[in-house]
PDB file of N, CA and C in Angstrom:
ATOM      1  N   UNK A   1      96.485  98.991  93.738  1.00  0.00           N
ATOM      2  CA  UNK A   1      96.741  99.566  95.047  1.00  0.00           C
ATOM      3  C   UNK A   1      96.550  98.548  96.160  1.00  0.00           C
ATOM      4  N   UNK A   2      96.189  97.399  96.012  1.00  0.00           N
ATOM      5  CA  UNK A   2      96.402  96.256  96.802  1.00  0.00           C
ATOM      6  C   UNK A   2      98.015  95.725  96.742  1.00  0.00           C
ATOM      7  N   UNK A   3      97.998  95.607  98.244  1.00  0.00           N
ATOM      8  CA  UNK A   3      99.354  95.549  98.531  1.00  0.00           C
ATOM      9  C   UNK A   3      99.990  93.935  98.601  1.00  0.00           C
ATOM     10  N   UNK A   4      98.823  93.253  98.902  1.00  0.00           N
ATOM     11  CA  UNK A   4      99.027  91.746  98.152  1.00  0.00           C
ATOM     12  C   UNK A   4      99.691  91.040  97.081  1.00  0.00           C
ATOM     13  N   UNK A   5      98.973  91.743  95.655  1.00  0.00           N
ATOM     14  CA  UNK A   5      99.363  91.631  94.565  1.00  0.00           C
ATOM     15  C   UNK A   5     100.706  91.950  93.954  1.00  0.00           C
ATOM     16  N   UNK A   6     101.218  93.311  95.276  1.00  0.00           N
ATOM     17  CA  UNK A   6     102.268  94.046  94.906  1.00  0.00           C
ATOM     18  C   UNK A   6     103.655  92.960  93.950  1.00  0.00           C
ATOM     19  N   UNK A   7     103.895  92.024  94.582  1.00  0.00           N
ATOM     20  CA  UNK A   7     104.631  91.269  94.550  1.00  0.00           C
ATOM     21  C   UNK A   7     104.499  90.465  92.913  1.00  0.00           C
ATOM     22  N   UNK A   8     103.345  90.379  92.830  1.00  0.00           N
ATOM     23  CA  UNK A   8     103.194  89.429  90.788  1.00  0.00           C
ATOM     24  C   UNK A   8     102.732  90.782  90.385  1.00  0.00           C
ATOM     25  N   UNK A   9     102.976  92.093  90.331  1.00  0.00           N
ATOM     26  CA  UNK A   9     102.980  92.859  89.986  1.00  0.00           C
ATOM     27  C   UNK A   9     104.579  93.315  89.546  1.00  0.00           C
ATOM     28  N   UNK A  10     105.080  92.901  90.827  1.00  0.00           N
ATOM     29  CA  UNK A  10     106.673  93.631  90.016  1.00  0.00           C
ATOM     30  C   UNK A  10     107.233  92.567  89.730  1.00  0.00           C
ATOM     31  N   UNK A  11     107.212  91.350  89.759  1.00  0.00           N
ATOM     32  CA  UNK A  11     107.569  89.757  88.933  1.00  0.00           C
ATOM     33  C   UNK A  11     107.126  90.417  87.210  1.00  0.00           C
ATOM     34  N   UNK A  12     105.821  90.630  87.127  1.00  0.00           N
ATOM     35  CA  UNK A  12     105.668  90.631  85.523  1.00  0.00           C
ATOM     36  C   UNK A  12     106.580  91.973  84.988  1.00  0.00           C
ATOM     37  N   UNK A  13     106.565  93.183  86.196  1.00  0.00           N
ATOM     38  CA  UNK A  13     107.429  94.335  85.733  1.00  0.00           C
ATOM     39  C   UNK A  13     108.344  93.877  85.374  1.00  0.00           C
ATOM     40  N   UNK A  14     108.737  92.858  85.947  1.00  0.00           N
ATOM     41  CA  UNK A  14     110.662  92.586  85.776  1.00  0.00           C
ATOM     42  C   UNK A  14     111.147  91.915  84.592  1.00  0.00           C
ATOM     43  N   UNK A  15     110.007  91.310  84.409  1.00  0.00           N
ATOM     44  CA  UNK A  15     110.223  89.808  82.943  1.00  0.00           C
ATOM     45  C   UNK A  15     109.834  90.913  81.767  1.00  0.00           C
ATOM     46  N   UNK A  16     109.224  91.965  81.417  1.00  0.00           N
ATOM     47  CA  UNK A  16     109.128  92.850  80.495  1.00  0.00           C
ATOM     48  C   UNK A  16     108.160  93.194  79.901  1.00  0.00           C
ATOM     49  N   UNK A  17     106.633  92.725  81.074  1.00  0.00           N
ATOM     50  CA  UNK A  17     105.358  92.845  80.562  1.00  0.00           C
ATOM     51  C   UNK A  17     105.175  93.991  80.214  1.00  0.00           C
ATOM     52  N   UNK A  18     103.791  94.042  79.396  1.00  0.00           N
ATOM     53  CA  UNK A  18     103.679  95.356  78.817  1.00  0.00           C
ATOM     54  C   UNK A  18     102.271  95.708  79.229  1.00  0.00           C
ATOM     55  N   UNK A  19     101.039  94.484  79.716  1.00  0.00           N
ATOM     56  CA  UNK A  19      99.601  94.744  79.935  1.00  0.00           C
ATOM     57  C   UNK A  19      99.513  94.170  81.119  1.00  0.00           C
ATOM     58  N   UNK A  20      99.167  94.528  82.126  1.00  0.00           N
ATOM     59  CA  UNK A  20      98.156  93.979  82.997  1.00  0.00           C
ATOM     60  C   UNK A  20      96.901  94.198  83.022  1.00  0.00           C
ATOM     61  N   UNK A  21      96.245  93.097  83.171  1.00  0.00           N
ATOM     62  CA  UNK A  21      94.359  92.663  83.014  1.00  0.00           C
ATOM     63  C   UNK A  21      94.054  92.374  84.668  1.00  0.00           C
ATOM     64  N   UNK A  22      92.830  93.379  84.796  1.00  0.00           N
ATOM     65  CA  UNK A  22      92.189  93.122  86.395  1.00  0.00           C
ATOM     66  C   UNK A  22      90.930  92.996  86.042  1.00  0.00           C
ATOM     67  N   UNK A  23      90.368  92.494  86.880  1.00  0.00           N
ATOM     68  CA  UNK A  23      88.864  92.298  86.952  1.00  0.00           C
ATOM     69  C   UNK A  23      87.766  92.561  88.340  1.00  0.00           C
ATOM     70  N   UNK A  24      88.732  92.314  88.956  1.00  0.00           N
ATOM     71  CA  UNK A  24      87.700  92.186  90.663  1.00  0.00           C
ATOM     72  C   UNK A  24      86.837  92.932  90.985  1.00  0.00           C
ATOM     73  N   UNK A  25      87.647  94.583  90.483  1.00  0.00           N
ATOM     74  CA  UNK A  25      86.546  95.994  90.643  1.00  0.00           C
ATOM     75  C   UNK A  25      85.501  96.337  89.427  1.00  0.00           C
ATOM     76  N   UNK A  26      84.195  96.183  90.009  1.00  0.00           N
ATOM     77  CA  UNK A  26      83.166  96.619  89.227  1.00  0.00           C
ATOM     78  C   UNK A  26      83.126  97.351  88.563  1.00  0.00           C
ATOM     79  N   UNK A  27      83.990  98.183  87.726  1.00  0.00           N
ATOM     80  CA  UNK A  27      84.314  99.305  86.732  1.00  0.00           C
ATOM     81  C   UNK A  27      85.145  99.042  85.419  1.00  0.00           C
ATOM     82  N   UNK A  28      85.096 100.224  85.037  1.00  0.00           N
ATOM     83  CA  UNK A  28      86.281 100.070  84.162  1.00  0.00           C
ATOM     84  C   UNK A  28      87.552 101.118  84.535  1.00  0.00           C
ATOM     85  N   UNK A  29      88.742 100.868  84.209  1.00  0.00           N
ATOM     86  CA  UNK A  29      89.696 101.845  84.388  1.00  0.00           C
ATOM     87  C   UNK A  29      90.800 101.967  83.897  1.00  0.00           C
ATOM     88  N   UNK A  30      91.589 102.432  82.899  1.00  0.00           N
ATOM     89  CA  UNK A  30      92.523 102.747  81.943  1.00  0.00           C
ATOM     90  C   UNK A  30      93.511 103.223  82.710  1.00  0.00           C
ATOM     91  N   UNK A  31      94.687 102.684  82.630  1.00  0.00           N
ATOM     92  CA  UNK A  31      96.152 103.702  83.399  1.00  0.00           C
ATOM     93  C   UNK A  31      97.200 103.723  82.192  1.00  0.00           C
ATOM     94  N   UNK A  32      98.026 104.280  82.535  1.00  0.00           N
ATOM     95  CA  UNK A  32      99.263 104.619  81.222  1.00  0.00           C
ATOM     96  C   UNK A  32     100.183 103.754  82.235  1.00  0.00           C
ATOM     97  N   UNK A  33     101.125 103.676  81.429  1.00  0.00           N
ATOM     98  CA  UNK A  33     102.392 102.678  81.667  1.00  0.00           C
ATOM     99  C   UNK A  33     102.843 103.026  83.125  1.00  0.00           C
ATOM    100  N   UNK A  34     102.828 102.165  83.712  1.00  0.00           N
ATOM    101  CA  UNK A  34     103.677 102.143  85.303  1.00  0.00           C
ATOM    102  C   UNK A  34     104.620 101.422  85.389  1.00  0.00           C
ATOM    103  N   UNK A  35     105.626 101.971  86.265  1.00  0.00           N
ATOM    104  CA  UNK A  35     106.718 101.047  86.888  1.00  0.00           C
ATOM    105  C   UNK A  35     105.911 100.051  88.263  1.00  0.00           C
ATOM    106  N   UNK A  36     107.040  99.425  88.594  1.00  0.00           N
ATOM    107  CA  UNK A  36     106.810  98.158  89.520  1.00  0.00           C
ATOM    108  C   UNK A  36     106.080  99.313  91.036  1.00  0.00           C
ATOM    109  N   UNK A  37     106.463 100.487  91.071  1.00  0.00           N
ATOM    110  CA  UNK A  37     105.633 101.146  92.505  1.00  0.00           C
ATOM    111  C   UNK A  37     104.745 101.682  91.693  1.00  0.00           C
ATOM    112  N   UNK A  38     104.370 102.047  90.804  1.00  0.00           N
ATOM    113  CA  UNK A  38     102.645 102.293  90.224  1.00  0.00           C
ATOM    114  C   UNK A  38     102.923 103.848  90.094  1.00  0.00           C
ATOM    115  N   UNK A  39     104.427 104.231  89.261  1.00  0.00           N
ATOM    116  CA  UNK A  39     104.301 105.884  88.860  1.00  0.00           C
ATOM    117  C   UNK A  39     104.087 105.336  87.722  1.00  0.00           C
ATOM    118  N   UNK A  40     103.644 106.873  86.796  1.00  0.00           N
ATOM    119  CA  UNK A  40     104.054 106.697  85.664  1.00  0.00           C
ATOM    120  C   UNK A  40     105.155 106.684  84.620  1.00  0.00           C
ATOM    121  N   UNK A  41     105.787 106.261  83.506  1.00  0.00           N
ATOM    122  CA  UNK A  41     106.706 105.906  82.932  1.00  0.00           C
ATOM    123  C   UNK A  41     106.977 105.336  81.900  1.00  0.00           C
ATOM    124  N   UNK A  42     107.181 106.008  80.708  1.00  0.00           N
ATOM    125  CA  UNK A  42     107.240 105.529  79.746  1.00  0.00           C
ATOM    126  C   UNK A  42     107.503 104.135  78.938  1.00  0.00           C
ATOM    127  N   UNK A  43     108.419 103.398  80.505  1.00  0.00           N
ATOM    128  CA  UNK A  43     108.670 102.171  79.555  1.00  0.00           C
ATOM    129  C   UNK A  43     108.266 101.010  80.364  1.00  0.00           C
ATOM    130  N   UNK A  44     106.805 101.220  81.221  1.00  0.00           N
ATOM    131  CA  UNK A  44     106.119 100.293  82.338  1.00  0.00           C
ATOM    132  C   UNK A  44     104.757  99.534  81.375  1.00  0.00           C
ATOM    133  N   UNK A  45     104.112  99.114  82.306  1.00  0.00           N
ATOM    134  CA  UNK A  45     102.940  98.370  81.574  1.00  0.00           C
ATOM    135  C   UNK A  45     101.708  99.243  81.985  1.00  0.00           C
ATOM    136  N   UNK A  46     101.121  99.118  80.725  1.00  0.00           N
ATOM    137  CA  UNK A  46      99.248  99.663  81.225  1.00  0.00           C
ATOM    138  C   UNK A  46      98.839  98.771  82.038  1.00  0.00           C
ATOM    139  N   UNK A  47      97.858  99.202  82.815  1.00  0.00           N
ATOM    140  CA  UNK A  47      96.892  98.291  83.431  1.00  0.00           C
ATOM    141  C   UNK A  47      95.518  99.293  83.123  1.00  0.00           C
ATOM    142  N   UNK A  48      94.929  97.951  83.279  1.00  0.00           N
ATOM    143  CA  UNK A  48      93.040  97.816  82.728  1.00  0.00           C
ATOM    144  C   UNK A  48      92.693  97.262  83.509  1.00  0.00           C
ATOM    145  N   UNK A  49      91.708  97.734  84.180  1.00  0.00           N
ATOM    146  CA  UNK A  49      90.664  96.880  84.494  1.00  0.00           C
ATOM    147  C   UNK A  49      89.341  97.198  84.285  1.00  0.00           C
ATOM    148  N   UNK A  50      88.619  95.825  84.190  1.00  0.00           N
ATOM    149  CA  UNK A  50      87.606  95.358  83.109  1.00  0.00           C
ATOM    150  C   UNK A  50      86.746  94.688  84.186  1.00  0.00           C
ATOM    151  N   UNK A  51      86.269  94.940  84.966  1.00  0.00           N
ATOM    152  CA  UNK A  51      84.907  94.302  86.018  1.00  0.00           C
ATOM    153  C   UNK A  51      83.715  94.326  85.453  1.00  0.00           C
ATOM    154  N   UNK A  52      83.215  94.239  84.462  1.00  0.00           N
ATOM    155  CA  UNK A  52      81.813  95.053  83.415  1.00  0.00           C
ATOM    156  C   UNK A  52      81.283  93.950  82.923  1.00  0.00           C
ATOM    157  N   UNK A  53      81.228  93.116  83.775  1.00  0.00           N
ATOM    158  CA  UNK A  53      81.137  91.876  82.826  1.00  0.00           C
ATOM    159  C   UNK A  53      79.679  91.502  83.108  1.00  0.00           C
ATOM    160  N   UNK A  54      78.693  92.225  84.363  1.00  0.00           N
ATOM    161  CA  UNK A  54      77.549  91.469  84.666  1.00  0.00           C
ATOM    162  C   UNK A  54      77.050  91.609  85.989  1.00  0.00           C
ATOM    163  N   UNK A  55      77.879  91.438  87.087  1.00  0.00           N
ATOM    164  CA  UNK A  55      77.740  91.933  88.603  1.00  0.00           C
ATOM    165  C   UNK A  55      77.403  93.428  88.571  1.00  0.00           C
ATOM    166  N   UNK A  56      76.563  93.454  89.891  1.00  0.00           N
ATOM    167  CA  UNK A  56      76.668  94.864  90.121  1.00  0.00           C
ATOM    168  C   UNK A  56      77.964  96.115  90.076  1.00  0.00           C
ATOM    169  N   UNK A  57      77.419  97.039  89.246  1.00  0.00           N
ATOM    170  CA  UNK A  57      78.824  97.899  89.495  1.00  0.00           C
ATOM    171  C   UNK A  57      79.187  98.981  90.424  1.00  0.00           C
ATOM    172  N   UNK A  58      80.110  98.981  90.936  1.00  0.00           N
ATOM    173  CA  UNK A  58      80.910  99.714  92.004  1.00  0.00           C
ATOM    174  C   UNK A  58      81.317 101.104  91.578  1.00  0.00           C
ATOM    175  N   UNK A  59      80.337 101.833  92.646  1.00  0.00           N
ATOM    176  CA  UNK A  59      80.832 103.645  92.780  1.00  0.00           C
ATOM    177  C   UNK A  59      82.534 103.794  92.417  1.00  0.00           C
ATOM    178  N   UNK A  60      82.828 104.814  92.357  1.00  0.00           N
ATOM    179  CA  UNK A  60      83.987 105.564  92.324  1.00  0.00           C
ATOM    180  C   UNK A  60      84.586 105.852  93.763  1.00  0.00           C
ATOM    181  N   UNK A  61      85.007 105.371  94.255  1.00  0.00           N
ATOM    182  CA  UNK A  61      85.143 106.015  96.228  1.00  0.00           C
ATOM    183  C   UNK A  61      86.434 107.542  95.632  1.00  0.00           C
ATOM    184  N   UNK A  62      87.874 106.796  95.088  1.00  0.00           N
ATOM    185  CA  UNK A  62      88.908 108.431  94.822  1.00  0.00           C
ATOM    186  C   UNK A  62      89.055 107.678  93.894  1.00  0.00           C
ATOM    187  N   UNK A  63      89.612 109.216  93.742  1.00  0.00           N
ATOM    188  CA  UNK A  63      90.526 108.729  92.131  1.00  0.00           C
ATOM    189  C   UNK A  63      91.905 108.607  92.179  1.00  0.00           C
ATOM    190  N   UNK A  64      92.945 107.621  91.817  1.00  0.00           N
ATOM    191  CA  UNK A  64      93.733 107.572  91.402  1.00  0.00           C
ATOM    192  C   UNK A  64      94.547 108.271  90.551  1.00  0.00           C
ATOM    193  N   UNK A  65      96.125 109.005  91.222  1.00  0.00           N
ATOM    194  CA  UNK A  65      96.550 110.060  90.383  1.00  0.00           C
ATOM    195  C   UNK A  65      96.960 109.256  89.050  1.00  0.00           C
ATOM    196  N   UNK A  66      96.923 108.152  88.746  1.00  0.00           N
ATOM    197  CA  UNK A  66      97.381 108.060  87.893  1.00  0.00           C
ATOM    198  C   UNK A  66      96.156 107.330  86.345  1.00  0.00           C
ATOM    199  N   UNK A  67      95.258 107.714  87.153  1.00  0.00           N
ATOM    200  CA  UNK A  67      94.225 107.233  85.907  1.00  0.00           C
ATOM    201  C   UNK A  67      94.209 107.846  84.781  1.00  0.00           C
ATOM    202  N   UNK A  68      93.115 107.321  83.933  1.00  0.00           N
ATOM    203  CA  UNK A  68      93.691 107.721  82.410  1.00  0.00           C
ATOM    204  C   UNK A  68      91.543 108.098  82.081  1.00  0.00           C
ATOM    205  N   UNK A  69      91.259 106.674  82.132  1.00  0.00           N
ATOM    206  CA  UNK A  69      89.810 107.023  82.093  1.00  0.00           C
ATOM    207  C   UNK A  69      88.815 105.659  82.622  1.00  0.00           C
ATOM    208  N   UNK A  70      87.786 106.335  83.092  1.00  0.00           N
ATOM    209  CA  UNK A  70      87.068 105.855  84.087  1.00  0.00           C
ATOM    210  C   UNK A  70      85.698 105.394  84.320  1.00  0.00           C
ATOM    211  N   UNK A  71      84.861 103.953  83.892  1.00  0.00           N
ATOM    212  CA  UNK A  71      83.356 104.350  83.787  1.00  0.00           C
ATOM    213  C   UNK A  71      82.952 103.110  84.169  1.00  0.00           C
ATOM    214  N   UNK A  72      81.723 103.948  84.423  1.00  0.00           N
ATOM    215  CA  UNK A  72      81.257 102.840  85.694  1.00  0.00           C
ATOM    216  C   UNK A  72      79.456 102.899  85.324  1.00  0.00           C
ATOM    217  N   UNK A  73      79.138 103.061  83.919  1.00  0.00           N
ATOM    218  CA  UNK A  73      78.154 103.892  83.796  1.00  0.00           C
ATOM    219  C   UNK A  73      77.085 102.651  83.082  1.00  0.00           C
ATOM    220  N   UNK A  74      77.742 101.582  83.254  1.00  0.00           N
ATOM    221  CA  UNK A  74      77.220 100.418  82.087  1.00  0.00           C
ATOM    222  C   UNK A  74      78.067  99.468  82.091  1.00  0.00           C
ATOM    223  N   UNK A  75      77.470  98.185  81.663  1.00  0.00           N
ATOM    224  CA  UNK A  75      78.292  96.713  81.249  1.00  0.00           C
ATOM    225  C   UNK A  75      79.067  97.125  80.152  1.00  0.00           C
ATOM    226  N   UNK A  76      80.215  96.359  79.496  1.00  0.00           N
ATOM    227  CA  UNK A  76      81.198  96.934  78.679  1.00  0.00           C
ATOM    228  C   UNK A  76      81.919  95.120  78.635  1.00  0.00           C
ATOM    229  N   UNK A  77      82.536  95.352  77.531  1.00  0.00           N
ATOM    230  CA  UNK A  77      83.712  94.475  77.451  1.00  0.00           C
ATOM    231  C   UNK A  77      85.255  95.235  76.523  1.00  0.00           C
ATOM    232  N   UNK A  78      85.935  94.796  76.696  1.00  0.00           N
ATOM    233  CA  UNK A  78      87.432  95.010  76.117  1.00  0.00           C
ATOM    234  C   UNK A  78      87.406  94.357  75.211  1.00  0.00           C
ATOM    235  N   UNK A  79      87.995  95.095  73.979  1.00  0.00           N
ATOM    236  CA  UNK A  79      88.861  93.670  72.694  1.00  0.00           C
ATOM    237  C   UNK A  79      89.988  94.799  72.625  1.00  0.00           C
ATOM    238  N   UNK A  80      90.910  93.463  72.790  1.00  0.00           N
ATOM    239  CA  UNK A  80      92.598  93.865  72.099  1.00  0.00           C
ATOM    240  C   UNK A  80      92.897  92.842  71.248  1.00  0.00           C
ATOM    241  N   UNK A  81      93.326  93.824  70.338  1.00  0.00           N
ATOM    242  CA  UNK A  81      94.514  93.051  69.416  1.00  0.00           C
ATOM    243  C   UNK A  81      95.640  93.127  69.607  1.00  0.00           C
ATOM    244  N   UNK A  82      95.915  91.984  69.123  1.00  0.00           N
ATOM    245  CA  UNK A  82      97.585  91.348  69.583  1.00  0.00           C
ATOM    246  C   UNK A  82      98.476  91.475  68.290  1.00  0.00           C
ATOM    247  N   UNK A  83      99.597  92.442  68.181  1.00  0.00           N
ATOM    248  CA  UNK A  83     100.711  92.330  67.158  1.00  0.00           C
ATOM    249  C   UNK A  83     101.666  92.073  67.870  1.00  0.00           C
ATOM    250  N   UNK A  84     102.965  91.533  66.776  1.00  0.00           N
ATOM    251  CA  UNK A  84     103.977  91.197  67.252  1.00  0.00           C
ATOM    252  C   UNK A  84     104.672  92.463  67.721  1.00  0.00           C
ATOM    253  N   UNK A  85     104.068  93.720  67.413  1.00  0.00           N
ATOM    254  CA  UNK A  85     105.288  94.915  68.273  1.00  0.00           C
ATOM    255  C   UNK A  85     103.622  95.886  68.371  1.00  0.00           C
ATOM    256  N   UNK A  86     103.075  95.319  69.021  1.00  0.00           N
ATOM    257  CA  UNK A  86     101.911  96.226  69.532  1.00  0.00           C
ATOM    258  C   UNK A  86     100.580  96.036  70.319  1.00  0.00           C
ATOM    259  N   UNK A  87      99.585  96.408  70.213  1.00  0.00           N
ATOM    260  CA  UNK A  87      98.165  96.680  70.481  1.00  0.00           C
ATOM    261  C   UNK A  87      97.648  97.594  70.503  1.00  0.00           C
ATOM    262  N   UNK A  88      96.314  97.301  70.204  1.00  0.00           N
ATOM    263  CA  UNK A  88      94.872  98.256  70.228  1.00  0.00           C
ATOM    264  C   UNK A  88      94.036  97.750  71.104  1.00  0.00           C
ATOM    265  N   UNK A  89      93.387  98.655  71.921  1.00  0.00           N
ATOM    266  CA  UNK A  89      92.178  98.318  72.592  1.00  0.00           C
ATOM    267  C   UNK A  89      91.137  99.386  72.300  1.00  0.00           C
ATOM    268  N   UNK A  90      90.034  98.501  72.745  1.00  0.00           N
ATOM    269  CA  UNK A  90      88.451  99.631  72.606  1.00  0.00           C
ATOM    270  C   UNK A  90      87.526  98.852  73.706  1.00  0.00           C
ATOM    271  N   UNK A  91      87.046  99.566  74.783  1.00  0.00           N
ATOM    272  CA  UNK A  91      86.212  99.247  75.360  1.00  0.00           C
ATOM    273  C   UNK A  91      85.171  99.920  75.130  1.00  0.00           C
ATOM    274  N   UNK A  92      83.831  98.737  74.499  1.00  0.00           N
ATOM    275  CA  UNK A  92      82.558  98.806  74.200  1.00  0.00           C
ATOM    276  C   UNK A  92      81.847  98.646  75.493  1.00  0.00           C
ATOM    277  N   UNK A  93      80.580  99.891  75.411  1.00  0.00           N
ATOM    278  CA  UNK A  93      79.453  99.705  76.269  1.00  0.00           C
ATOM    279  C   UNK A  93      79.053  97.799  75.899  1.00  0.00           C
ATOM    280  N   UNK A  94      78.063  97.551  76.488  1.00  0.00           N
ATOM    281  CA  UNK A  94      77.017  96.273  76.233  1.00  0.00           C
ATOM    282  C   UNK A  94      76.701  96.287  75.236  1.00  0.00           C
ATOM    283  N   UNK A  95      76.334  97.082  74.358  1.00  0.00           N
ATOM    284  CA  UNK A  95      75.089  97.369  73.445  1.00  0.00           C
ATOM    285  C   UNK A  95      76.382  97.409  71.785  1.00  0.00           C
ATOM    286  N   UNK A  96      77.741  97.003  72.253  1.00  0.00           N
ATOM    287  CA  UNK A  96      78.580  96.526  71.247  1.00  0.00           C
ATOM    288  C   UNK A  96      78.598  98.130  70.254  1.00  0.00           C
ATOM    289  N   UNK A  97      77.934  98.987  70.709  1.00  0.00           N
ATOM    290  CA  UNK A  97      77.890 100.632  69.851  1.00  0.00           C
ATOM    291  C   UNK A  97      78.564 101.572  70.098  1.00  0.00           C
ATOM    292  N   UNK A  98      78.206 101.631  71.366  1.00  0.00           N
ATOM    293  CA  UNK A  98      79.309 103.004  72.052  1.00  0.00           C
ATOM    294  C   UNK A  98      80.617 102.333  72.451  1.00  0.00           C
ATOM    295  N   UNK A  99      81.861 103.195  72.014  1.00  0.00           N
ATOM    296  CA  UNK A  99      82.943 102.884  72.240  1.00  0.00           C
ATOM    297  C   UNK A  99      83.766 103.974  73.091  1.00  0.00           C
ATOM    298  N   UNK A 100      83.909 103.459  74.563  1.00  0.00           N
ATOM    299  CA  UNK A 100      84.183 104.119  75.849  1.00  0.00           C
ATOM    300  C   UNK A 100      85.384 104.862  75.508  1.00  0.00           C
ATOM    301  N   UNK A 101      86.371 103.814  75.081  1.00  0.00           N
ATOM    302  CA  UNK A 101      87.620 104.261  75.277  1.00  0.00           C
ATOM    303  C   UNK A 101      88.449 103.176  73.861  1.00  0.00           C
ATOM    304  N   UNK A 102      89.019 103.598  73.527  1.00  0.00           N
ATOM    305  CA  UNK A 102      89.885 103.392  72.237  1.00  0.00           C
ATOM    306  C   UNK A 102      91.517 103.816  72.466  1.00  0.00           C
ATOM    307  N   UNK A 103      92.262 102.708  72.204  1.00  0.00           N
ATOM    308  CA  UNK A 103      93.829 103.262  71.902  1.00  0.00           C
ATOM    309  C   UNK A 103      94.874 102.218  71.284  1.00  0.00           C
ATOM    310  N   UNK A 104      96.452 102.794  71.219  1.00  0.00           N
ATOM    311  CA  UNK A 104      96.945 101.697  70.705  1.00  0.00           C
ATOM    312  C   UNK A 104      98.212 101.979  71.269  1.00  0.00           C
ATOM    313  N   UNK A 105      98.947 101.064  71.559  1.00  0.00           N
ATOM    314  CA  UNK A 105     100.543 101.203  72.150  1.00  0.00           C
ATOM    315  C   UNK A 105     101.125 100.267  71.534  1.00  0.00           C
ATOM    316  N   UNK A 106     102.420 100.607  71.650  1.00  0.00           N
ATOM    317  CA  UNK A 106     103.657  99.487  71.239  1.00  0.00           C
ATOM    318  C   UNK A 106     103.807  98.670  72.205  1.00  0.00           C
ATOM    319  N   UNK A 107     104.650  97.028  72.062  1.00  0.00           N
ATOM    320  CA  UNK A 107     105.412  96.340  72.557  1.00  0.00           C
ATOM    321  C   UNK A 107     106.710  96.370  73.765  1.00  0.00           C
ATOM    322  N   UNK A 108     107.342  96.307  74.401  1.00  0.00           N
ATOM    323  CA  UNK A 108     109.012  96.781  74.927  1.00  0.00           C
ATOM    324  C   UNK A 108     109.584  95.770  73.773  1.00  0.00           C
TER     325      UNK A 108
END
C-alpha cells in the first residue's frame, strides 16, 4: 500500500512474477495472488511479508481487505521451497515448533 513501490510492483507484475518478499513491517502477513492495483486474482503474485526477524514488532493499525493471515505475536522466519512449477511455504514461530501458517501454490 505504499505508493512508491507501486511502480517495481507492477514491473515484476508484468514480467510474470509469482512471489513478492517484504520485510520493512514488523509482522507477518500472507495475501493471495494480486494484480498490479493489489485486487485479488487468480493469476497475480502472493505477497509476504516477513519483518520477524528481531526488531521490535509492530501493532496491527487496519486490516487489509485483502489479507489472508496475520501475526504479530512472536519472531518467526519463512522457508520456501522452490520447484520448477511451484512452492510451499511455512512460517515458523522462533522456537522452529509452531507453524503459523503453511501452504503451497503453483508457478504462471
Amino acid at each position: 500500500d505504499d505508493s512508491s513501490v507501486a511502480p517495481f510492483y507492477r514491473a515484476v507484475a508484468a514480467a510474470g512474477g509469482d512471489i513478492v518478499l517484504n520485510g520493512h513491517a514488523h509482522f507477518y502477513e500472507r495475501f493471495p495472488r494480486l494484480d498490479a492495483a493489489g485486487n485479488p486474482t487468480p493469476t497475480g503474485m502472493r505477497e509476504f511479508i516477513v519483518g520477524t526477524g528481531g526488531a521490535d514488532l509492530y501493532p496491527f493499525v487496519a486490516e487489509r481487505p485483502a489479507s489472508e493471515v496475520r501475526w504479530n505475536e512472536g519472531f518467526g522466519v519463512l522457508r520456501l521451497e522452490l520447484a520448477p512449477d511451484g512452492y510451499t511455504w511455512r512460517f515458523l514461530a522462533a522456537d522452529g515448533e509452531k507453524v503459523i501458517d503453511s501452504g503451497a501454490d503453483s508457478c504462471g
